[in-house]
C-alpha atoms as a PDB file:
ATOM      1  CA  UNK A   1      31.290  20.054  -0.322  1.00  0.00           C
ATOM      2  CA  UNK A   2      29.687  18.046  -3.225  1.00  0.00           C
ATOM      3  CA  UNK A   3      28.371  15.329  -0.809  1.00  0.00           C
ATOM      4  CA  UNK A   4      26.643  17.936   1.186  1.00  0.00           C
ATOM      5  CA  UNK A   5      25.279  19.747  -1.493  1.00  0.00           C
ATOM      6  CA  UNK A   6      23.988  16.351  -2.832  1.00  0.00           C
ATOM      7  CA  UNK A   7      22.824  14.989  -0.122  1.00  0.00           C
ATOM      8  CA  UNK A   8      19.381  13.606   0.476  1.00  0.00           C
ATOM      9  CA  UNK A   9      17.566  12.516   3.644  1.00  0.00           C
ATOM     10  CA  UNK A  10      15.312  10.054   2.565  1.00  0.00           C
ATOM     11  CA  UNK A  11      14.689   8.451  -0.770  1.00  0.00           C
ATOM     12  CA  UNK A  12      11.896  10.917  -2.058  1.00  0.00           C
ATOM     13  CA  UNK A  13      14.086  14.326  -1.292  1.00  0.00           C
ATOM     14  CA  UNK A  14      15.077  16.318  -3.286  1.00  0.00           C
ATOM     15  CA  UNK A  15      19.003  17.649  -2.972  1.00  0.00           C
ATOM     16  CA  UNK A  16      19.931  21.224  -3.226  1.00  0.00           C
ATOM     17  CA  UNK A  17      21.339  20.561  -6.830  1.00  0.00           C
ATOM     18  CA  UNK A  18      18.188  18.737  -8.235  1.00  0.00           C
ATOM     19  CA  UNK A  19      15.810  21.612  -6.572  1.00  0.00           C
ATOM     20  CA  UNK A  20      18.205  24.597  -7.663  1.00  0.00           C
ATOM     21  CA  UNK A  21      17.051  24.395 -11.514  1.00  0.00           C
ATOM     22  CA  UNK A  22      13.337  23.638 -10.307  1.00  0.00           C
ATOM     23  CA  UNK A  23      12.972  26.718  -8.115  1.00  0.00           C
ATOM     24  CA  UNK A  24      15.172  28.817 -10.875  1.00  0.00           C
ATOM     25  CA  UNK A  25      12.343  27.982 -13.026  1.00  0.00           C
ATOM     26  CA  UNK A  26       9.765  28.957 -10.658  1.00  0.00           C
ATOM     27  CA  UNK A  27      11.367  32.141  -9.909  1.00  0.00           C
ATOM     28  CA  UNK A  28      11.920  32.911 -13.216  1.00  0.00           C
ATOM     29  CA  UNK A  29       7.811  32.508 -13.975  1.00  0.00           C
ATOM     30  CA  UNK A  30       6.912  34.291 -10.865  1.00  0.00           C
ATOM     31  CA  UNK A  31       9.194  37.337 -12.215  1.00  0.00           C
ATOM     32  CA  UNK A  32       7.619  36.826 -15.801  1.00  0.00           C
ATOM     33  CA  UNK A  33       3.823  36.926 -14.113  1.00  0.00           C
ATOM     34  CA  UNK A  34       4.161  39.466 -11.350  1.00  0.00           C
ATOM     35  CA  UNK A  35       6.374  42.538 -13.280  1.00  0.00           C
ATOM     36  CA  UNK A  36       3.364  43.349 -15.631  1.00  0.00           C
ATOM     37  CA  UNK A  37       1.600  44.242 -12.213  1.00  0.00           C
ATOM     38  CA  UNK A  38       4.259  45.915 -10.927  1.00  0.00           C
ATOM     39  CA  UNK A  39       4.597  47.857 -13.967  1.00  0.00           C
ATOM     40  CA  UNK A  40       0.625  49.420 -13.858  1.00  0.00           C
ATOM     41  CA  UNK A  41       1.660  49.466 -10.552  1.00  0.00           C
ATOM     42  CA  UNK A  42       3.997  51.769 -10.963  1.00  0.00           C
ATOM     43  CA  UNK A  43       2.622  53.524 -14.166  1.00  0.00           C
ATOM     44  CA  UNK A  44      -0.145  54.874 -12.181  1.00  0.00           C
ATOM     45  CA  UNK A  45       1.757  57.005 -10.155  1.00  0.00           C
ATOM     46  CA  UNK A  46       3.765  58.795 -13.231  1.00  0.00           C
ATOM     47  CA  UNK A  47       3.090  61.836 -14.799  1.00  0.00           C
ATOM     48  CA  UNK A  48       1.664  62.036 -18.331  1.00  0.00           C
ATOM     49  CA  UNK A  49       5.294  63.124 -19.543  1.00  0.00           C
ATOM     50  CA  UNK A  50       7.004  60.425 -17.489  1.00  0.00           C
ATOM     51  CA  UNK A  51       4.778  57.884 -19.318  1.00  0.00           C
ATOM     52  CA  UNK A  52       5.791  59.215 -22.673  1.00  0.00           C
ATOM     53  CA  UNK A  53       9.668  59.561 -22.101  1.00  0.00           C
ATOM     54  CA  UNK A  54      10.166  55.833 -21.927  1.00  0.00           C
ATOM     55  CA  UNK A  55      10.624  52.619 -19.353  1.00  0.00           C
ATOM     56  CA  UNK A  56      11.245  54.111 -15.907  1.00  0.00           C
ATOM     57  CA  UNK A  57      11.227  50.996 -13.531  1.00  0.00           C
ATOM     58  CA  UNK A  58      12.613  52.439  -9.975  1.00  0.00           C
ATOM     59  CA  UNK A  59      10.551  55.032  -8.239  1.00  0.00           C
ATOM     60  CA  UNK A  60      12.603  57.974  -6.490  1.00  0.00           C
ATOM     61  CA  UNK A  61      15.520  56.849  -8.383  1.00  0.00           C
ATOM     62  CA  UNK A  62      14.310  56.747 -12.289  1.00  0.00           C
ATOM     63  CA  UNK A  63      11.284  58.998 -11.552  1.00  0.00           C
ATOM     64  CA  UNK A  64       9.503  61.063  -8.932  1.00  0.00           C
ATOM     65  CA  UNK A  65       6.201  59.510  -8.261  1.00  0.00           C
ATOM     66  CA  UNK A  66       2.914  61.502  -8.020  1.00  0.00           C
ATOM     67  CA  UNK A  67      -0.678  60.792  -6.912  1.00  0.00           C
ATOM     68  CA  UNK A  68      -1.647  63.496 -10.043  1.00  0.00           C
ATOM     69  CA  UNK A  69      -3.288  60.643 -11.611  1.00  0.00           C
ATOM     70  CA  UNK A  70      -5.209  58.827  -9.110  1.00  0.00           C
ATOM     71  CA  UNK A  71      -6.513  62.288  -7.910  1.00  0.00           C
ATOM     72  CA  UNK A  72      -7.472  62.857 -11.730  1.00  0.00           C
ATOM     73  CA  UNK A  73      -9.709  59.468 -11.455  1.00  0.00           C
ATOM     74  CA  UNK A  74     -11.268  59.612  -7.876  1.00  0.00           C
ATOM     75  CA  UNK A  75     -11.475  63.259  -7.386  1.00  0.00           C
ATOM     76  CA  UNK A  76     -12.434  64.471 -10.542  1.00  0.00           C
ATOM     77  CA  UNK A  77     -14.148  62.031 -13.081  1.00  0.00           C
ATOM     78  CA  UNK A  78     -15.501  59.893  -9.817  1.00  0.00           C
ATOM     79  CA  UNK A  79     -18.582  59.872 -11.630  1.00  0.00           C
ATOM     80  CA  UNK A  80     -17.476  57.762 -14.674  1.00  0.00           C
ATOM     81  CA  UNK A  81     -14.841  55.840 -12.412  1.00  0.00           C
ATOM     82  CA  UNK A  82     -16.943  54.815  -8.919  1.00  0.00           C
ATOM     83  CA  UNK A  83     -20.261  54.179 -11.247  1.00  0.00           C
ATOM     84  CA  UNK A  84     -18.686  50.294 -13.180  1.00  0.00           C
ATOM     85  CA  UNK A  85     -17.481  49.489  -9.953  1.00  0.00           C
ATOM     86  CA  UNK A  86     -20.205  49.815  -7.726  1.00  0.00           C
ATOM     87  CA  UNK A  87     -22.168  47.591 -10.796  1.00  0.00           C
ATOM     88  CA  UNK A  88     -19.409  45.213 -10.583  1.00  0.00           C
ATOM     89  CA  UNK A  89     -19.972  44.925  -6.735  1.00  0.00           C
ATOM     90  CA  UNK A  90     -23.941  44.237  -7.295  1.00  0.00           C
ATOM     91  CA  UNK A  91     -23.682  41.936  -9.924  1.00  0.00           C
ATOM     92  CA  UNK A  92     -20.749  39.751  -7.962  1.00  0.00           C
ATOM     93  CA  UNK A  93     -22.677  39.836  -4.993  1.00  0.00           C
ATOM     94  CA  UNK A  94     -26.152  38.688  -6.379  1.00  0.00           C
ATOM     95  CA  UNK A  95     -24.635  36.630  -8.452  1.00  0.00           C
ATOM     96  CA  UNK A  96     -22.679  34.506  -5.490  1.00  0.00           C
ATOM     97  CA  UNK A  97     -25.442  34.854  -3.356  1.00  0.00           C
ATOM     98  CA  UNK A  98     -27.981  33.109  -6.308  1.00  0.00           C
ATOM     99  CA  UNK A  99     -24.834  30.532  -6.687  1.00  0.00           C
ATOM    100  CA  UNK A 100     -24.726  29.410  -3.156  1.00  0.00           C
ATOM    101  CA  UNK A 101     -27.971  29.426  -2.165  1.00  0.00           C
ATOM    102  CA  UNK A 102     -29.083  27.514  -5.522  1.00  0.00           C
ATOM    103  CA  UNK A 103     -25.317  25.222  -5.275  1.00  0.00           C
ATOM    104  CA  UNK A 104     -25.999  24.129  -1.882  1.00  0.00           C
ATOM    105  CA  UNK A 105     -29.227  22.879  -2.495  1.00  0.00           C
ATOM    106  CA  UNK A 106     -27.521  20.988  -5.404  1.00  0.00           C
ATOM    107  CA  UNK A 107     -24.798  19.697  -3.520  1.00  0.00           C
ATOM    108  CA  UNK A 108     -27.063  18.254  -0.806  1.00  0.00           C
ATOM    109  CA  UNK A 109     -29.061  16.700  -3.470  1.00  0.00           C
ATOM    110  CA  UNK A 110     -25.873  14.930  -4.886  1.00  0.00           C
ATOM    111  CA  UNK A 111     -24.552  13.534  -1.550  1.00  0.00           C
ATOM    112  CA  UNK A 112     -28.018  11.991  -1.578  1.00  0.00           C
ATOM    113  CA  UNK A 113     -28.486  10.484  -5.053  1.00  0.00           C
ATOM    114  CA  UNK A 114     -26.367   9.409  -7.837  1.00  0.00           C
ATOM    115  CA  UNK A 115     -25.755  12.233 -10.749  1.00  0.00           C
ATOM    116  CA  UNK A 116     -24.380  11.980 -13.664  1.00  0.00           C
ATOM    117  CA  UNK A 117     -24.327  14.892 -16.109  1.00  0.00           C
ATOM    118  CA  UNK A 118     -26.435  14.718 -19.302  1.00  0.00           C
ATOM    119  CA  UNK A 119     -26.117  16.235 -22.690  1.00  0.00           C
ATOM    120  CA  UNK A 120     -29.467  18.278 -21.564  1.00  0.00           C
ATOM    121  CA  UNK A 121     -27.226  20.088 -18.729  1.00  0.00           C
ATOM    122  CA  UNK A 122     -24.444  21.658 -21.318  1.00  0.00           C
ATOM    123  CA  UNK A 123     -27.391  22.245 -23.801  1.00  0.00           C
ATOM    124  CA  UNK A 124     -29.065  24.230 -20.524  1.00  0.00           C
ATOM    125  CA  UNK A 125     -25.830  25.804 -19.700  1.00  0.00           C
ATOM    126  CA  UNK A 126     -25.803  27.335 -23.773  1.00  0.00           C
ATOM    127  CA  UNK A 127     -29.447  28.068 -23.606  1.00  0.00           C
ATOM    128  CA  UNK A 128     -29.073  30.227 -20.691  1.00  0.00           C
ATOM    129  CA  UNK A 129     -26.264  32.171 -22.190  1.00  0.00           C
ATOM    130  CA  UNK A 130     -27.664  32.760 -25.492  1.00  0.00           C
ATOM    131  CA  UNK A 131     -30.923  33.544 -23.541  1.00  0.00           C
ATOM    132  CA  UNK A 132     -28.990  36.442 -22.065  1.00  0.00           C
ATOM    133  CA  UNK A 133     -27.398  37.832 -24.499  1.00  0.00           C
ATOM    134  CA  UNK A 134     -31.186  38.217 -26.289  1.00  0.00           C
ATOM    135  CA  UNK A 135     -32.624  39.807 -23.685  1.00  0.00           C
ATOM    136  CA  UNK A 136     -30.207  42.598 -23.507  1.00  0.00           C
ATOM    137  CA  UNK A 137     -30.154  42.472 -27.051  1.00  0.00           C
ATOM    138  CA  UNK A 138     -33.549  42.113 -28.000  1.00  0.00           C
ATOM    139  CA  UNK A 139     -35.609  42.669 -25.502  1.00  0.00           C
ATOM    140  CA  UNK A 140     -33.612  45.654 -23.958  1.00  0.00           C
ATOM    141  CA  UNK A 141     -33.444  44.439 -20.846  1.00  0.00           C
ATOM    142  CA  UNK A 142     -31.327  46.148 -17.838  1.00  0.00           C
ATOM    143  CA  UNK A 143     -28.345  44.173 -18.644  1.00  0.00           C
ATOM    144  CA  UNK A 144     -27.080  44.766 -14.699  1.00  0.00           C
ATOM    145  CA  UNK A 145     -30.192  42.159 -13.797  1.00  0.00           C
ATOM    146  CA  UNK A 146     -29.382  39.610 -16.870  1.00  0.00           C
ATOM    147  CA  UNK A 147     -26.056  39.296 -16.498  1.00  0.00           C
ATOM    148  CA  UNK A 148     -26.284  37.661 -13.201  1.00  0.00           C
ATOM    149  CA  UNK A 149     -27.558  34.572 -15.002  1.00  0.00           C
ATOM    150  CA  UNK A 150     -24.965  33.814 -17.486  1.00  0.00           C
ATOM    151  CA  UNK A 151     -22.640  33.784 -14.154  1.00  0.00           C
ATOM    152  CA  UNK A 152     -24.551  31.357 -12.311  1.00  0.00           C
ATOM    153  CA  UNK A 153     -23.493  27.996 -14.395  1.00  0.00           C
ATOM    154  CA  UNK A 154     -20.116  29.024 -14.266  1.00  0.00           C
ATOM    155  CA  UNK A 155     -20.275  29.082 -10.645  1.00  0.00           C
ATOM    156  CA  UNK A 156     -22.285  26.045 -10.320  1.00  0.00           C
ATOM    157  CA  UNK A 157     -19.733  23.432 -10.334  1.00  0.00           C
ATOM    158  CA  UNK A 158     -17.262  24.835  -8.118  1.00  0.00           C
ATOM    159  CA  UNK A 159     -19.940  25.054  -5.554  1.00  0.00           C
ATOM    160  CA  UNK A 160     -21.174  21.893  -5.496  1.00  0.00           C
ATOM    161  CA  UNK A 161     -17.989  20.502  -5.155  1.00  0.00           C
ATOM    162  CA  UNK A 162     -17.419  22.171  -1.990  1.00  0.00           C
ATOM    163  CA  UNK A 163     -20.624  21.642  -0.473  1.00  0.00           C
ATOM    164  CA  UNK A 164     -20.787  18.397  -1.760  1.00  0.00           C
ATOM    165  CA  UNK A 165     -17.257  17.487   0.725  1.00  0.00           C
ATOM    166  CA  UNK A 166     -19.221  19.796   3.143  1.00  0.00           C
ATOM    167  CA  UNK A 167     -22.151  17.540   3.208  1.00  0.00           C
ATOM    168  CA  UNK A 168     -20.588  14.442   3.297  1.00  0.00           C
ATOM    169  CA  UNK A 169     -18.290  15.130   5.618  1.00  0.00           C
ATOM    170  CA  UNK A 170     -21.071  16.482   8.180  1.00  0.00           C
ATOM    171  CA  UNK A 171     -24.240  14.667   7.107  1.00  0.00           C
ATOM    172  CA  UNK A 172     -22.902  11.275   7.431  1.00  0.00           C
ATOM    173  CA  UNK A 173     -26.121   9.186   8.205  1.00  0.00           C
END
């Protein structure tokens, strides 16, 4: 039984006894990361006095669930609920939209010509932040339209990266 459970096919395997603490681990950090979303999960279909009793982990068994609360948010305050996300969906669709159409033009230009990144790019990058944050500040500006552009540089490299493979993968010339 030990030989089997020991027992590697080629050199670079792993046996069931070396991988059994690994995937512990793993399953372990998995349990650790997912169960705070499981628990909002779960809180948001408890009762106010559920909430307040204590830990109740096991719907129909520990407590009887109810939509009371998600009625209470989309039914009646829809206003102040529906309003942040439909000016989350704006902003994260301008702002990807700005990204890629600005990042691919980068990326092509860096399959074409050498770059390497100056101290005048990460100055730019902290200009355009602090830039933002004045004109909402300062200048009262509609802070839906300026916050698009403190997005954009964080966006920026990811992009290029993948239109830079893009590019030279299908622009060989």
């Amino acid at each position: 039984m030990w030989k089997i459970l020991n027992k590697k096919k080629k050199y670079d395997d792993v046996s069931y006894l070396e991988g059994f603490p690994i995937y512990f681990i793993l399953a372990l950090w998995a349990f650790i990361c997912l169960f705070p979303i499981y628990w909002v999960f779960i809180t948001s279909f408890k009762e106010a006095y559920v909430v307040n009793d204590g830990p109740f982990y096991i719907p129909f068994v520990d407590f009887q669930p109810s939509l009371h609360a998600w009625e209470f948010v989309l039914m009646q305050e829809s206003v102040n609920t529906l309003r942040p996300f439909y000016n989350t969906i704006i902003i994260s669709i301008v702002s990807a939209l700005i990204t890629v159409f600005i990042g691919s033009m980068a990326g092509y230009a860096l399959v074409r010509i050498s770059y390497r990144p100056k101290i005048a790019s990460i100055f730019f990058f902290l200009l355009l932040l602090a830039l933002s944050v004045y004109l909402v500040a300062k200048l009262k500006l509609d802070w839906r339209i300026v916050v698009v552009f403190p997005f954009l540089p964080f966006n920026f490299p990811h992009l290029q990266g993948i239109t830079n493979i893009l590019f030279n993968r299908h622009m060989r010339i």
